[in-house]
Every structure is written in C-alpha cells, then in structure tokens.
N, C-alpha and C. Protein backbone atom coordinates (compact mmCIF):
# COMPACT_ATOMS: atom_id res chain seq x y z
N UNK A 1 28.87 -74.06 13.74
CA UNK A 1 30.05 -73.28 13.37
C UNK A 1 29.64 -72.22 12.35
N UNK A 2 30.06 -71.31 12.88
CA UNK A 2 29.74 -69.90 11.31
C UNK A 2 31.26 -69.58 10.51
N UNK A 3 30.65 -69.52 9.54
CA UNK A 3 31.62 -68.95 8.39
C UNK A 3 31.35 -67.77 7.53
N UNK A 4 32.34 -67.35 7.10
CA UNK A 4 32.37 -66.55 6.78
C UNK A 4 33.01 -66.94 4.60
N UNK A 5 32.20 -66.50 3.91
CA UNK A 5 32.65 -66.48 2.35
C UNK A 5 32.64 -65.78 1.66
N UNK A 6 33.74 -65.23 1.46
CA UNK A 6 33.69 -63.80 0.28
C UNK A 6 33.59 -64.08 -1.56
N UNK A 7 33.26 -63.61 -2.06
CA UNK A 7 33.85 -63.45 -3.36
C UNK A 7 33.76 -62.52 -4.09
N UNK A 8 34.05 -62.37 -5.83
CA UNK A 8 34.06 -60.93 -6.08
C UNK A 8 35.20 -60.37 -6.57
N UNK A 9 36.16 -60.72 -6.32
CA UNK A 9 37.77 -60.31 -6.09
C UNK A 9 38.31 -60.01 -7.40
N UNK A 10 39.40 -59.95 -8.17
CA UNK A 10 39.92 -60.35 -9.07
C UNK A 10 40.98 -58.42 -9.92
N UNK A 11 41.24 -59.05 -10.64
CA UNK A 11 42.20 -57.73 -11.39
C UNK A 11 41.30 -56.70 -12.21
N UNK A 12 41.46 -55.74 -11.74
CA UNK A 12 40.17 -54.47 -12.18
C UNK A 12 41.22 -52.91 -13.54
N UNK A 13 41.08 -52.51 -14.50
CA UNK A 13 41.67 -51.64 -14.58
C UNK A 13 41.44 -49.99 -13.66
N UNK A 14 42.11 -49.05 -13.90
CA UNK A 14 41.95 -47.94 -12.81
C UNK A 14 40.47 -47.78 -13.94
N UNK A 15 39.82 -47.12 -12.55
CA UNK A 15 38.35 -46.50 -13.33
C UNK A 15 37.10 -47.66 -13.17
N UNK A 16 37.76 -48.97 -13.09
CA UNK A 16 36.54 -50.17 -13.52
C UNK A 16 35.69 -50.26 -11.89
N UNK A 17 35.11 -51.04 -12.47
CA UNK A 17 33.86 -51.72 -10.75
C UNK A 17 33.81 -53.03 -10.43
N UNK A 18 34.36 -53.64 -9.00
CA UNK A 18 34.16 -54.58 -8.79
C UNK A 18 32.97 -54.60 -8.21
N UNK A 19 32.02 -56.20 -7.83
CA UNK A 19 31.15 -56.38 -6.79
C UNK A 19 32.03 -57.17 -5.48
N UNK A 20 31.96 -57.29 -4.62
CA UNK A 20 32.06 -57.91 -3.52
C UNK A 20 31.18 -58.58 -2.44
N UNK A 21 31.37 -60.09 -2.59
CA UNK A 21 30.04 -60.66 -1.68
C UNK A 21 30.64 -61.26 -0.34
N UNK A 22 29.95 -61.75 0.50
CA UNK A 22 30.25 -62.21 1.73
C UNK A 22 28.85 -63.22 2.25
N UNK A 23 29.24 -64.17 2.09
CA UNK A 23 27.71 -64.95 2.95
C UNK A 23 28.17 -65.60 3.79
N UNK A 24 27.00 -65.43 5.08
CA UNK A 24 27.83 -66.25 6.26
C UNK A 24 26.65 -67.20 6.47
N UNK A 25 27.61 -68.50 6.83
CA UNK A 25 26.51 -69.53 7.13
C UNK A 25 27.30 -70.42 8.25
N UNK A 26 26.04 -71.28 8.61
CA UNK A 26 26.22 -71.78 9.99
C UNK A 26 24.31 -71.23 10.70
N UNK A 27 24.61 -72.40 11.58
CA UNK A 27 23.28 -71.58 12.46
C UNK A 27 22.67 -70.18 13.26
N UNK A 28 22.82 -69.27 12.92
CA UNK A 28 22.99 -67.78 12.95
C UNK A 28 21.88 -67.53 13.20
N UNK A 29 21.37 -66.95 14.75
CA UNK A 29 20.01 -66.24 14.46
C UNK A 29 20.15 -65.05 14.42
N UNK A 30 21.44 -64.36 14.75
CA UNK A 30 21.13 -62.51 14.50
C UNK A 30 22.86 -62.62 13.95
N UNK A 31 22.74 -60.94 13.54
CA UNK A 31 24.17 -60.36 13.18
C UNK A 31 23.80 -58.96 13.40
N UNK A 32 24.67 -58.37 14.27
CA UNK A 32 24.93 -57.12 14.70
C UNK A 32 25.26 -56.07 13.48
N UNK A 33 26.38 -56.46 13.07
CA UNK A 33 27.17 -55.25 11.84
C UNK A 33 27.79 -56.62 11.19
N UNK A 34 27.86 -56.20 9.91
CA UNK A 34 28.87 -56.98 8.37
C UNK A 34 29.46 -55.83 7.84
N UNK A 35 30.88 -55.88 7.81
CA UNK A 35 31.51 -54.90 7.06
C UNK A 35 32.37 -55.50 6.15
N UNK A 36 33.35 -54.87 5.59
CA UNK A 36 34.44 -55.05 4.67
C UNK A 36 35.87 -54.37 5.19
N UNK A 37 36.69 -54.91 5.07
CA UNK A 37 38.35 -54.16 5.54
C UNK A 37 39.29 -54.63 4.86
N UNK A 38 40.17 -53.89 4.97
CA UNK A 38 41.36 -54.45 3.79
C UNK A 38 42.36 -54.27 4.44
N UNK A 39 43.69 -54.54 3.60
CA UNK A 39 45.32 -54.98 4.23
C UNK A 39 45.71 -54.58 2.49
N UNK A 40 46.75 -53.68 3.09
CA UNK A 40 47.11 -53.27 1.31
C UNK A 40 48.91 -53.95 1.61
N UNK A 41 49.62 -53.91 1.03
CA UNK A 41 50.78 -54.22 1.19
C UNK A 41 51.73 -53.46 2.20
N UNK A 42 51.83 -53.67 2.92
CA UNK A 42 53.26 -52.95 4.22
C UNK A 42 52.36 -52.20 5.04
N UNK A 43 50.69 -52.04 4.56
CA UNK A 43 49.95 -51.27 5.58
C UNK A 43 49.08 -52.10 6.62
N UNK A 44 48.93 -51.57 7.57
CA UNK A 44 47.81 -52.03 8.27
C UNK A 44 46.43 -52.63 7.89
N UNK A 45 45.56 -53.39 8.46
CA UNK A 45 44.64 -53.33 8.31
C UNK A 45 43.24 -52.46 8.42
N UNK A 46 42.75 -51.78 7.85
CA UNK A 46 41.92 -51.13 7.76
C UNK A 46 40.42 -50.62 7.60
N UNK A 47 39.46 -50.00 8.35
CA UNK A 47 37.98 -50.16 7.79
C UNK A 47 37.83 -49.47 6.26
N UNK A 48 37.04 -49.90 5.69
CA UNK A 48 36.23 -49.76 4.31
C UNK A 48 35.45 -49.23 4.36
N UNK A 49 34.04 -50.07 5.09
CA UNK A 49 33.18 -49.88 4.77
C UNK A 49 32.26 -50.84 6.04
N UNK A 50 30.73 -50.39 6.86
CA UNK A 50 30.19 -51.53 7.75
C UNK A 50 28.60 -50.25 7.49
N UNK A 51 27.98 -51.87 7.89
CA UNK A 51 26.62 -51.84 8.25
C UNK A 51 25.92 -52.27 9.45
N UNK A 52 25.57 -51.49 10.17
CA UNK A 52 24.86 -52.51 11.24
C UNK A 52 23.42 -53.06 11.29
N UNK A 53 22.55 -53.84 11.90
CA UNK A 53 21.67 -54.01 11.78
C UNK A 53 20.68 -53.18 11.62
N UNK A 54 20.85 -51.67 12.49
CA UNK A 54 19.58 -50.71 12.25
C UNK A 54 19.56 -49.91 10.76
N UNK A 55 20.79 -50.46 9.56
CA UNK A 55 21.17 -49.48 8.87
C UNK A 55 22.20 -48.73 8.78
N UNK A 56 22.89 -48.38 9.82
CA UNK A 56 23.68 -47.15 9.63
C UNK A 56 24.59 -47.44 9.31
N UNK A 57 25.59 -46.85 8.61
CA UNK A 57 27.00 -47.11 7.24
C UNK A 57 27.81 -45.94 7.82
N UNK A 58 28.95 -46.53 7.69
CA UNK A 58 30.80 -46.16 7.97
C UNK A 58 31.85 -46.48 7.20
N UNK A 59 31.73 -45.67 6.54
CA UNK A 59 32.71 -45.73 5.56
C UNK A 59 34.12 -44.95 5.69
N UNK A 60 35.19 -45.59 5.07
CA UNK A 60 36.62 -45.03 5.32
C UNK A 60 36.44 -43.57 4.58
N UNK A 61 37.07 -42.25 4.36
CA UNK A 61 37.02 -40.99 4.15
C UNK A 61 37.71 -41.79 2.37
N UNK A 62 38.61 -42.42 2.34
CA UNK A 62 39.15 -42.77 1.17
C UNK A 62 38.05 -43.37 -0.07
N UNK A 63 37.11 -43.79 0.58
CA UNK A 63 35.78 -44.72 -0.41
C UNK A 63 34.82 -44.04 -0.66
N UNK A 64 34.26 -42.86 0.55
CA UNK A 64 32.99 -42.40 0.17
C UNK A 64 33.06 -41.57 -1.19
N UNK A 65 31.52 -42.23 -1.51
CA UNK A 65 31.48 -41.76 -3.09
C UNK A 65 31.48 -42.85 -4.13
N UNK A 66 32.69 -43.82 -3.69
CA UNK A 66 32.81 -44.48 -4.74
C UNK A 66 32.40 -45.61 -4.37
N UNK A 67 32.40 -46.53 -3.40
CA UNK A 67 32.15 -47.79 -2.64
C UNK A 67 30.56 -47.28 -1.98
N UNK A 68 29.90 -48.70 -2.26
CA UNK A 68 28.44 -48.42 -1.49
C UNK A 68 28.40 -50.20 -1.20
N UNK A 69 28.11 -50.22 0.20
CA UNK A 69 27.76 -51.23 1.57
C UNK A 69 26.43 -51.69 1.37
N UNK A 70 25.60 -52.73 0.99
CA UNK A 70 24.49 -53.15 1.38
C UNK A 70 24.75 -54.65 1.61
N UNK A 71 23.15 -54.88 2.48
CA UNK A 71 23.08 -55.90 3.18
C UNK A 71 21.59 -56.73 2.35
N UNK A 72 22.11 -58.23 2.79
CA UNK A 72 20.34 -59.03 2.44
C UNK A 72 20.07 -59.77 3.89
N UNK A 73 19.59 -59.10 5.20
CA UNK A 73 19.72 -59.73 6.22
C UNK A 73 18.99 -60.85 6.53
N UNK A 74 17.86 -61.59 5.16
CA UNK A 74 17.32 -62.55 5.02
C UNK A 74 18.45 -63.79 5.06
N UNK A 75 19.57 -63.10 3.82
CA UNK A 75 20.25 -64.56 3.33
C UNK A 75 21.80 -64.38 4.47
N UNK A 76 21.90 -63.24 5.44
CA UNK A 76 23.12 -63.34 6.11
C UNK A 76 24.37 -62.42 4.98
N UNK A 77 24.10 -61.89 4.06
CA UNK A 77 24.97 -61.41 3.08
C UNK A 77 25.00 -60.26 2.81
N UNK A 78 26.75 -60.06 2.67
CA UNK A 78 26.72 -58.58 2.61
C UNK A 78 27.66 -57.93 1.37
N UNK A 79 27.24 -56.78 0.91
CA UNK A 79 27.90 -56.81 -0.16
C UNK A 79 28.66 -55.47 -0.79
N UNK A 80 29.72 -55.25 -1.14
CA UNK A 80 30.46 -54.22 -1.06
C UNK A 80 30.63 -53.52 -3.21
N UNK A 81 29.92 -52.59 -3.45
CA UNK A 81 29.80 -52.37 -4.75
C UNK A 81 30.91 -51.16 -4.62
N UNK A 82 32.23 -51.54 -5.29
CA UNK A 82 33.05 -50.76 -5.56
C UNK A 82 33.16 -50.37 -7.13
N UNK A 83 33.39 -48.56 -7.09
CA UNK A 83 33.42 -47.85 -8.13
C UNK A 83 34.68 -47.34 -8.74
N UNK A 84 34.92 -46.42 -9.71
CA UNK A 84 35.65 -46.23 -9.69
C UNK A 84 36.69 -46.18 -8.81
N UNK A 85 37.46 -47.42 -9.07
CA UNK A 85 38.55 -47.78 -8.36
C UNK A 85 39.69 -47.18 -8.79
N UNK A 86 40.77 -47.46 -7.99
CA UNK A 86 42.03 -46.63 -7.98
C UNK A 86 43.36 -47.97 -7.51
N UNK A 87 44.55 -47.53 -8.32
CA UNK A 87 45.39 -48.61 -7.89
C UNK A 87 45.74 -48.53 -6.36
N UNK A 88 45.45 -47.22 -5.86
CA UNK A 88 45.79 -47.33 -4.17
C UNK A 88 44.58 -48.38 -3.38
N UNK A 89 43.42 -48.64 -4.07
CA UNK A 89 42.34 -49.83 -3.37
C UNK A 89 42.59 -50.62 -3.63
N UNK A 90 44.28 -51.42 -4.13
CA UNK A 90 44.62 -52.58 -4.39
C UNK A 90 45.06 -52.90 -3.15
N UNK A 91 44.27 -54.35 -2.29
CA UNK A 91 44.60 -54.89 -1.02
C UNK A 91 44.00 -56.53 -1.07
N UNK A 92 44.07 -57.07 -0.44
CA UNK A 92 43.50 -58.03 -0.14
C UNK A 92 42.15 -57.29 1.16
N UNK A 93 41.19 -57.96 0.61
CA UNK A 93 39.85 -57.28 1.18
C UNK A 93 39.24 -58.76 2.11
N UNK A 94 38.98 -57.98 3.54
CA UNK A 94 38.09 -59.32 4.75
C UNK A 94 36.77 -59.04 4.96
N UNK A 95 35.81 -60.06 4.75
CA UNK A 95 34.72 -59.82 5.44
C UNK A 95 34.63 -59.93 6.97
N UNK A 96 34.02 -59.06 7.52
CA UNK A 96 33.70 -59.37 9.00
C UNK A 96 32.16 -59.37 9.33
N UNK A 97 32.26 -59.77 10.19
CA UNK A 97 30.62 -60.05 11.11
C UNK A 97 30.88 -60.20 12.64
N UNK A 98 29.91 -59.00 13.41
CA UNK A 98 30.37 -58.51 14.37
C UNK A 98 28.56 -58.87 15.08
N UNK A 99 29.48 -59.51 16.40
CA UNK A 99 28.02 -59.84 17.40
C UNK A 99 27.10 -60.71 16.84
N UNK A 100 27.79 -61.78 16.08
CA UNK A 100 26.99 -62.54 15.59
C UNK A 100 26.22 -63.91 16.84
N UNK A 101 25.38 -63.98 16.84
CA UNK A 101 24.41 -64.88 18.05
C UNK A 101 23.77 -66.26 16.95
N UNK A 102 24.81 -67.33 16.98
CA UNK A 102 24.45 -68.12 16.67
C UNK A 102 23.91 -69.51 17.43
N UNK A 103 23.93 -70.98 17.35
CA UNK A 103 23.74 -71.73 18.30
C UNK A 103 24.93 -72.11 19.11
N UNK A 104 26.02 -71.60 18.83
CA UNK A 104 27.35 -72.32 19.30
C UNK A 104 27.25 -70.82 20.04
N UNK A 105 26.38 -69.93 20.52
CA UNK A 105 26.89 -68.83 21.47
C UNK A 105 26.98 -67.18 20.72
N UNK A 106 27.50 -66.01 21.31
CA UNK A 106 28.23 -65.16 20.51
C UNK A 106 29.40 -64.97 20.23
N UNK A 107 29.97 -64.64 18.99
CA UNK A 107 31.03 -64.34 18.73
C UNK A 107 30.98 -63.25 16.95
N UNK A 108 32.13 -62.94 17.00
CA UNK A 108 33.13 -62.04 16.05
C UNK A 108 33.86 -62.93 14.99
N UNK A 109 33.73 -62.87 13.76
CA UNK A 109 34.00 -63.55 12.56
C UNK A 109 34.90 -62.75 11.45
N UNK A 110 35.28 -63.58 10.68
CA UNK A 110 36.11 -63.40 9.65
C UNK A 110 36.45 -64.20 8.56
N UNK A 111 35.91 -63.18 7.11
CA UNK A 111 36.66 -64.46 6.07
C UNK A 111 37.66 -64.33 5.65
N UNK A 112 38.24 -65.18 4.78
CA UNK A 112 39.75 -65.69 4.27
C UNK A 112 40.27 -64.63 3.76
N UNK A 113 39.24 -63.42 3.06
CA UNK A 113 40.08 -62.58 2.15
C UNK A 113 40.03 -62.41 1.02
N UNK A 114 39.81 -62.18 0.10
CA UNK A 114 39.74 -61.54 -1.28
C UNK A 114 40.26 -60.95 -2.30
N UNK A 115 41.69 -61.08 -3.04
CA UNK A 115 42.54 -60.04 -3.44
C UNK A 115 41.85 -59.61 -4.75
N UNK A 116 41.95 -57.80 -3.98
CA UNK A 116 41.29 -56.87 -5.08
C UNK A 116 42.90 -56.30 -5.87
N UNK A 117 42.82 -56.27 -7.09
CA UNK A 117 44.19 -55.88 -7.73
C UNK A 117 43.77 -55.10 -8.96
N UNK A 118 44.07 -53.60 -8.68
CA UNK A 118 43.77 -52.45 -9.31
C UNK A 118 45.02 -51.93 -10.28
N UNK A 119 45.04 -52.15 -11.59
CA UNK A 119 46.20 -51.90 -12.33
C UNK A 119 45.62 -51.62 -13.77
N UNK A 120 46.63 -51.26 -14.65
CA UNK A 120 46.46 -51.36 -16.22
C UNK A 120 47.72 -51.99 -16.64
C-alpha cells in the first residue's frame, strides 16, 4: 500500500515562509511527477506547483517567484519551499504522486492535506 504524508503546515504572518514536506512510503519502485495543490475556501481545487521525474517544474502563474518545488527521489519526498506568502495562499494544501509503480501495481495518490493559514 502507498501513502502519502505531508507536513509543514501551520499559521504564517503575510510576508513569512513556510516549508512543506510530503514522503511517500509503501513499496514504490518509480514515481512519475510529485506535486502540491490546494483548495482555498469556496474555490476549487487547484495546481501549485509539480515535478516530474526528468525535472521539469509547473508552477501556478500565482506562485512563480515565490514558491520553489524540489524533490529527494532517493527518499520518495517532495518538498514545497514557500515565500513570501500572502493571505490569498491561505488553503488547505495536497500532496500528490502521479504514475506511481509500486508492488501492488500502478496508480495515482494523495495525502490528507495540510492547512496553510496566512494572516496577522
């Protein structure tokens, strides 16, 4: 079984920096892309931020600049360094993992969530 574990989360003032982690475990021999997405209140869910295995990064038009995506594809973990934040990046934040090929087969993952809460 793979899982998915975020952490990181917590109440930031405008201007401050969170980190954001994600480790997935379970028997996993590859992972395609690990990204980050969020759900802000009454909105949709949304991309952030992804990496795929060769490198290449996608970021929402709202983050670039301030949010930077890296990966440790040794330990399965991925990690979202947010910057100057803003009370509009207040959401509850998901890790995903996409095309993951573990022993139970392939599949598409998700963790519990993370509430990022941007205020003074």
């Amino acid at each position: 079984q793979v899982q998915l574990v975020e952490s990181g989360g917590g109440l930031v003032q405008p201007g401050g920096s969170l980190r954001l982690s994600c480790a997935a475990s379970g028997s996993i021999f590859s992972i395609n892309a690990m990204g980050w997405y969020r759900r802000a209140p009454g909105k949709q869910r949304e991309l952030v931020a992804a990496l795929n295995s060769g490198g290449s990064t996608n970021y929402a038009n709202s983050v670039k600049g301030r949010f930077t995506i890296s990966r440790d594809n040794a330990k399965n973990t991925v990690y979202l360094q947010m910057n100057s934040l803003k009370p509009e990046d207040t959401a509850v934040y998901y890790c995903n993992a996409e095309r993951v090929l573990a022993t139970i087969g392939w599949g598409d993952y998700w963790g519990q969530g993370t509430q990022v809460t941007v205020s003074s």
